[in-house]
C-alpha atoms as a PDB file:
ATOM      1  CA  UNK A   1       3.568   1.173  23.303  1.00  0.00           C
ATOM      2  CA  UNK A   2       5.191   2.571  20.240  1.00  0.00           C
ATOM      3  CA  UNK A   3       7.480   6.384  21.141  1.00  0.00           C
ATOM      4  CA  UNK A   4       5.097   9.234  21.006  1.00  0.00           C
ATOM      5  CA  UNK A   5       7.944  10.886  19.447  1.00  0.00           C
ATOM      6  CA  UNK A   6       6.597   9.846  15.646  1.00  0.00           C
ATOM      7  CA  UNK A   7       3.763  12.256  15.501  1.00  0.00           C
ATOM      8  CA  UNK A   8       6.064  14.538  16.330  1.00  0.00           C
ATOM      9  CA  UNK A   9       7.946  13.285  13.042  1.00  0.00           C
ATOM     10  CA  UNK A  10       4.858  13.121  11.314  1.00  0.00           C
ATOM     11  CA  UNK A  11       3.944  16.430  12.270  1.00  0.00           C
ATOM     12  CA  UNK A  12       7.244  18.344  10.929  1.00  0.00           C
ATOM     13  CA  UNK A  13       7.114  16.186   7.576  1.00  0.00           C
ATOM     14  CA  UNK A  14       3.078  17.272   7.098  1.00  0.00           C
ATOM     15  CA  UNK A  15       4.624  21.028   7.701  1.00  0.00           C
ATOM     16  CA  UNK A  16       6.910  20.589   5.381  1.00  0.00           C
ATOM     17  CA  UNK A  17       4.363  19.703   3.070  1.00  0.00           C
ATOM     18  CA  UNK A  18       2.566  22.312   3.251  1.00  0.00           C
ATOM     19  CA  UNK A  19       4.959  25.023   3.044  1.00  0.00           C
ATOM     20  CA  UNK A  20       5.492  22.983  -0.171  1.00  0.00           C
ATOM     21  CA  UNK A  21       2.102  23.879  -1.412  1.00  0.00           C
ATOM     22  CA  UNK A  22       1.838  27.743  -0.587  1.00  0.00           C
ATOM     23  CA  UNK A  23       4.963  28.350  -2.335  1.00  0.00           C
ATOM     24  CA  UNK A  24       4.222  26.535  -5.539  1.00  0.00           C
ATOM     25  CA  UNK A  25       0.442  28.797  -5.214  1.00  0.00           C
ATOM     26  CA  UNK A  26       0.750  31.711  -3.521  1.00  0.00           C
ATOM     27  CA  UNK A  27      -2.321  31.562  -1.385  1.00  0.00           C
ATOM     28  CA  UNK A  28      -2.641  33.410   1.877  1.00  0.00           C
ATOM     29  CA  UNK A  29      -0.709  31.361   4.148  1.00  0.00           C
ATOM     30  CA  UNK A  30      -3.201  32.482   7.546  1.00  0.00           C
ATOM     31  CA  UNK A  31      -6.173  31.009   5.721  1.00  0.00           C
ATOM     32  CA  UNK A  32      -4.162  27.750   3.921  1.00  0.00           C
ATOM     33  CA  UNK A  33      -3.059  26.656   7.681  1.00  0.00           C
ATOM     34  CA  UNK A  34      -6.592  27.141   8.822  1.00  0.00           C
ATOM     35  CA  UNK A  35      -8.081  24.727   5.810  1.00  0.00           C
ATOM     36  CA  UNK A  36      -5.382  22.292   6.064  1.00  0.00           C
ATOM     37  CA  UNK A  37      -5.877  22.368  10.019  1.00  0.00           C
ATOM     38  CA  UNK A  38      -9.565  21.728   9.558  1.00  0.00           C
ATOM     39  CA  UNK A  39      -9.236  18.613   6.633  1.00  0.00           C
ATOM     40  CA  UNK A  40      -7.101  17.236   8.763  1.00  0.00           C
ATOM     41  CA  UNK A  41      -9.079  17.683  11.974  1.00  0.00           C
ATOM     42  CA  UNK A  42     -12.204  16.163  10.036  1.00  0.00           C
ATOM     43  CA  UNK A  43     -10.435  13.236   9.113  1.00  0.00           C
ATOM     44  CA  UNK A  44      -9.005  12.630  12.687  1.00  0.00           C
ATOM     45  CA  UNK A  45     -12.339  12.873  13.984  1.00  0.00           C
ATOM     46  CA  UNK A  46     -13.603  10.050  11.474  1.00  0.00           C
ATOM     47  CA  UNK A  47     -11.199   7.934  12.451  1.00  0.00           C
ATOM     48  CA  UNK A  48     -11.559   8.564  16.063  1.00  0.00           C
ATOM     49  CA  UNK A  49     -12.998   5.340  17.762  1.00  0.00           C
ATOM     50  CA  UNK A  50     -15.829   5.442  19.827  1.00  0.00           C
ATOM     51  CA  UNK A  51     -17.443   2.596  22.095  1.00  0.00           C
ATOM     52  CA  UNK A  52     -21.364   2.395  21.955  1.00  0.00           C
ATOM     53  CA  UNK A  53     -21.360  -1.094  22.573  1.00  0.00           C
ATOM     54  CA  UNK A  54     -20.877   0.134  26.610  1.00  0.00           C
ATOM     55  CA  UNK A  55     -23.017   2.884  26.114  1.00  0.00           C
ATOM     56  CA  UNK A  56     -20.032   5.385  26.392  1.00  0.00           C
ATOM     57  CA  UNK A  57     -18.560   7.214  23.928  1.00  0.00           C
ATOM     58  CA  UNK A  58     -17.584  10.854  22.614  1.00  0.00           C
ATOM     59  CA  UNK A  59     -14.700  11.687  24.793  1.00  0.00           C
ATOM     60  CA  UNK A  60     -12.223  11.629  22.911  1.00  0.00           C
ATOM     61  CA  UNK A  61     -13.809  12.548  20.075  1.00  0.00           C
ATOM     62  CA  UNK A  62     -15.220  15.756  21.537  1.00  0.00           C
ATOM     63  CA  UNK A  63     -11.731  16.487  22.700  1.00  0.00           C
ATOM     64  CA  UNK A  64     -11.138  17.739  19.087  1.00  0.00           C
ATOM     65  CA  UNK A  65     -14.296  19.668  18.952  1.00  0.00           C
ATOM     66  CA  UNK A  66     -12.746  22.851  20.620  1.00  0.00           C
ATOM     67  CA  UNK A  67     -10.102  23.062  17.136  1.00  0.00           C
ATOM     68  CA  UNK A  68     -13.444  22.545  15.083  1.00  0.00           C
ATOM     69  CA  UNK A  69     -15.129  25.475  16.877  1.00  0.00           C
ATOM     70  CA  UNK A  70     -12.198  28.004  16.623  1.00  0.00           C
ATOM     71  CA  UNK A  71     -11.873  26.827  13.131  1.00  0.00           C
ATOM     72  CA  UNK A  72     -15.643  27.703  12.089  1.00  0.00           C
ATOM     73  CA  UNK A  73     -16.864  23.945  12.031  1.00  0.00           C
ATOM     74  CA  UNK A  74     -19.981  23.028  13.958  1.00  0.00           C
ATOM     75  CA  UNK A  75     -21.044  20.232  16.243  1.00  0.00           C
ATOM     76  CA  UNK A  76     -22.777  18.432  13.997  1.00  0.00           C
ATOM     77  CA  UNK A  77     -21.697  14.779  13.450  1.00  0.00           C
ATOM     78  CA  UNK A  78     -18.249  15.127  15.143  1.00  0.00           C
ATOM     79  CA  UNK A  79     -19.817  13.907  18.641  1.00  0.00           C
ATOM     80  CA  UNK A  80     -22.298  10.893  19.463  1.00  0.00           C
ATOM     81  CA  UNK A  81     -22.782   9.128  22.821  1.00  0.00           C
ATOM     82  CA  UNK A  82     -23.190  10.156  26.594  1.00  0.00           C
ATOM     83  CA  UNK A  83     -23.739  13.883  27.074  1.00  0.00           C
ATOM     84  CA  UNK A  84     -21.748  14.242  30.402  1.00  0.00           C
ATOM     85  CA  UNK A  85     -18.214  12.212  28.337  1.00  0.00           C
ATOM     86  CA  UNK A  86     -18.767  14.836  25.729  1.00  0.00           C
ATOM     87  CA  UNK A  87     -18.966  17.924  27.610  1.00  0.00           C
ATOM     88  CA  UNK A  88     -15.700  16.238  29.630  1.00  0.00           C
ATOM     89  CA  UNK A  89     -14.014  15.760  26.579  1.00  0.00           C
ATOM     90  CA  UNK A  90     -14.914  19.096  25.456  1.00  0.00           C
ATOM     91  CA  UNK A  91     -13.602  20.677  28.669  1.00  0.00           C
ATOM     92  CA  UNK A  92     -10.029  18.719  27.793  1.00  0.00           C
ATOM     93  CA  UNK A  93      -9.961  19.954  23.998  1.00  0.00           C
ATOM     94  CA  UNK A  94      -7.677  22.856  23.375  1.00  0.00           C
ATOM     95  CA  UNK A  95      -6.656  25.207  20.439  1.00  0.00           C
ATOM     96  CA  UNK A  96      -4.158  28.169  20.110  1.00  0.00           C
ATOM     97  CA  UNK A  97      -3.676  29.838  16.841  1.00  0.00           C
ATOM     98  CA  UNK A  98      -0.795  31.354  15.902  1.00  0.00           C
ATOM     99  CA  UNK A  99      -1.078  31.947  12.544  1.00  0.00           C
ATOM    100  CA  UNK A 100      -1.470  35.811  12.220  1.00  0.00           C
ATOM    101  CA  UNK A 101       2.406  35.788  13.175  1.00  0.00           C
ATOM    102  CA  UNK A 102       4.909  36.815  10.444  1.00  0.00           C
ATOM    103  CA  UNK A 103       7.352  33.980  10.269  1.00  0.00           C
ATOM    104  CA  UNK A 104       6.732  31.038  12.082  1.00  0.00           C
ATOM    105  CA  UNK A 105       3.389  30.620  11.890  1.00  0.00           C
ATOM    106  CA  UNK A 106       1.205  27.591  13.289  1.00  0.00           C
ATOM    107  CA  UNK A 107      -1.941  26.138  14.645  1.00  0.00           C
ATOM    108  CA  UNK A 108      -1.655  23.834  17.829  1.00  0.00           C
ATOM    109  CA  UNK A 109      -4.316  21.239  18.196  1.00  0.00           C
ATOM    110  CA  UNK A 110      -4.909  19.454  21.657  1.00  0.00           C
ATOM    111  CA  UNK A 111      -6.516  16.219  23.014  1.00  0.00           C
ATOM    112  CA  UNK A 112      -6.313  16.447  26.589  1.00  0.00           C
ATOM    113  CA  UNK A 113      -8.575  12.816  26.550  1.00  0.00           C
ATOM    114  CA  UNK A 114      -6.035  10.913  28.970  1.00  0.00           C
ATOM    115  CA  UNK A 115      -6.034   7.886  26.934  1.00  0.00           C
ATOM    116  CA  UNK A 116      -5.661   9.613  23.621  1.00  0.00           C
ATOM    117  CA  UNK A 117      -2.283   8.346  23.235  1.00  0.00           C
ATOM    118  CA  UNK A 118      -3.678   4.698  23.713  1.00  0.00           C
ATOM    119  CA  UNK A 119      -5.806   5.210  21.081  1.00  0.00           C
ATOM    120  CA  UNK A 120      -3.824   6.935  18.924  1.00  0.00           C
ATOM    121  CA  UNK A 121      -1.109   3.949  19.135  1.00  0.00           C
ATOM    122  CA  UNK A 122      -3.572   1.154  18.259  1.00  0.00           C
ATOM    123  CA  UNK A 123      -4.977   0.464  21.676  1.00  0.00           C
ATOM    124  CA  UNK A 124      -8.317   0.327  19.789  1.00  0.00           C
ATOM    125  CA  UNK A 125      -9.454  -2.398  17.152  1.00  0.00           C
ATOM    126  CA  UNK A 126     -11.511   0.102  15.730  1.00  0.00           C
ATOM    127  CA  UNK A 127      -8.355   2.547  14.711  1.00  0.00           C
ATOM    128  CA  UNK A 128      -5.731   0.005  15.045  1.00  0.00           C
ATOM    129  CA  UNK A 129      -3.069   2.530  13.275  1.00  0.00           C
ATOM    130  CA  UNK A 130      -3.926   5.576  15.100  1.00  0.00           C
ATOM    131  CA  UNK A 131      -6.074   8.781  13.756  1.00  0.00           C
ATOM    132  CA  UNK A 132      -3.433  11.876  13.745  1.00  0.00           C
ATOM    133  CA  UNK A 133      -0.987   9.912  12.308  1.00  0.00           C
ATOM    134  CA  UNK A 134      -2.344   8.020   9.455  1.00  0.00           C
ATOM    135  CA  UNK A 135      -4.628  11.774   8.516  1.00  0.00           C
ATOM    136  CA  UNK A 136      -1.435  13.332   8.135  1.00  0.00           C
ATOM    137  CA  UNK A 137       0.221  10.819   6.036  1.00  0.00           C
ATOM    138  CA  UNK A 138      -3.315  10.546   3.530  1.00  0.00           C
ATOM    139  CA  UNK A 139      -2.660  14.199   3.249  1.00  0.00           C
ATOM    140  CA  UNK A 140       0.839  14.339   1.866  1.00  0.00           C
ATOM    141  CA  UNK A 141       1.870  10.702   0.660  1.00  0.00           C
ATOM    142  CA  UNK A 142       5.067  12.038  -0.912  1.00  0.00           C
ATOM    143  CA  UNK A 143       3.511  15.724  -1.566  1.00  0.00           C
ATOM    144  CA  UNK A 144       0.084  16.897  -0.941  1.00  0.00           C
ATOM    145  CA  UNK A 145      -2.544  14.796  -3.137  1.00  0.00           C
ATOM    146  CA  UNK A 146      -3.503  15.844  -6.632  1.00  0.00           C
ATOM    147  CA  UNK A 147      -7.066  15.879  -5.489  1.00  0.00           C
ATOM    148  CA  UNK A 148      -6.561  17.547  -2.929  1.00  0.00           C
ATOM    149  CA  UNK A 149      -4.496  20.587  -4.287  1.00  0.00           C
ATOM    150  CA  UNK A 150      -7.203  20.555  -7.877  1.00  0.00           C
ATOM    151  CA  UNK A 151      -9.858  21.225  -5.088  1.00  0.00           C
ATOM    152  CA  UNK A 152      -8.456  23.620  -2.801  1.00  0.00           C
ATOM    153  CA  UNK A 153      -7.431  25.592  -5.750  1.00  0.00           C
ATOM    154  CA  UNK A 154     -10.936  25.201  -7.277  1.00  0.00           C
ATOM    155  CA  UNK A 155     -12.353  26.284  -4.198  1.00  0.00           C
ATOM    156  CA  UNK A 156     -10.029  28.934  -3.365  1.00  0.00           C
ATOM    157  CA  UNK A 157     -11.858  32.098  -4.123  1.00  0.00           C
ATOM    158  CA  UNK A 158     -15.134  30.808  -2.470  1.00  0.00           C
ATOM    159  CA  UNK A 159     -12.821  29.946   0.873  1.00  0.00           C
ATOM    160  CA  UNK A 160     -11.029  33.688   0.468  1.00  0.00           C
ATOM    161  CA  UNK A 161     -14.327  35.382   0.346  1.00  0.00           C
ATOM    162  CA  UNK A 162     -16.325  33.553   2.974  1.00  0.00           C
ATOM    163  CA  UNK A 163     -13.426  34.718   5.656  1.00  0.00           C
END
């Protein structure tokens, strides 16, 4: 299995990225984190494998649901298969958010699923190059994507006024 060490890597370079962005627009860096958290988390959670061929399934998945919940996002799509794996993976999930800190300000995001590290490193034909990993890098291939910076500054005041 490849070092767990690279999302780490990943991680600091998506930060850096981002700190990119809210300097070159000024937005309020408390509720930038929390939309960048969320996009990511939403396309983790798409990538996330899940086995209904055995009738299981959800797990790991709903191990990101507790970020989605503290982050405003609903239920709704991010969890299929057996009730009892969701509610476990649910119970594994965690979510601190530091972002109302001056300074060094952050969002931490955890999968307590205990194979989440399998999956994330290809164990699984259905995300062969991980979920966290390859979500961050979509996100800022070189700096954040076009797209993604025309929308969120399209959508800016309708994000600031909602909360």
């Amino acid at each position: 299995m490849r070092n767990p060490m690279s999302v780490h890597i990943e991680t600091r370079n998506f930060n850096r990225h981002i700190r990119s962005f809210l300097r070159g627009t000024h937005v309020d860096t408390e509720k930038a984190i929390k939309k960048f958290a969320f996009d990511l988390l939403k396309k983790i959670i798409k990538k996330n494998p899940v086995n209904k061929e055995v009738g299981h399934g959800g797990r790991s998945r709903a191990g990101w649901f507790v970020a989605i919940e503290a982050l405003g996002g609903s239920e709704s799509g991010i969890a299929s298969g057996n009730v009892s794996e969701i509610r476990e993976g649910k119970a594994l999930g965690g979510f601190t958010d530091n972002t109302k800190t001056i300074g060094n300000q952050w969002i931490e995001i955890i999968n307590g699923v205990s194979y989440i590290l399998f999956l994330e490193y290809g164990h699984s034909g259905q995300a062969p190059f991980g979920m966290a990993r390859l979500s961050m890098r979509e996100m800022r291939r070189g700096q954040l994507p076009q797209d993604m910076t025309r929308r969120m500054q399209r959508r800016w005041k309708q994000f600031y006024y909602q909360g």
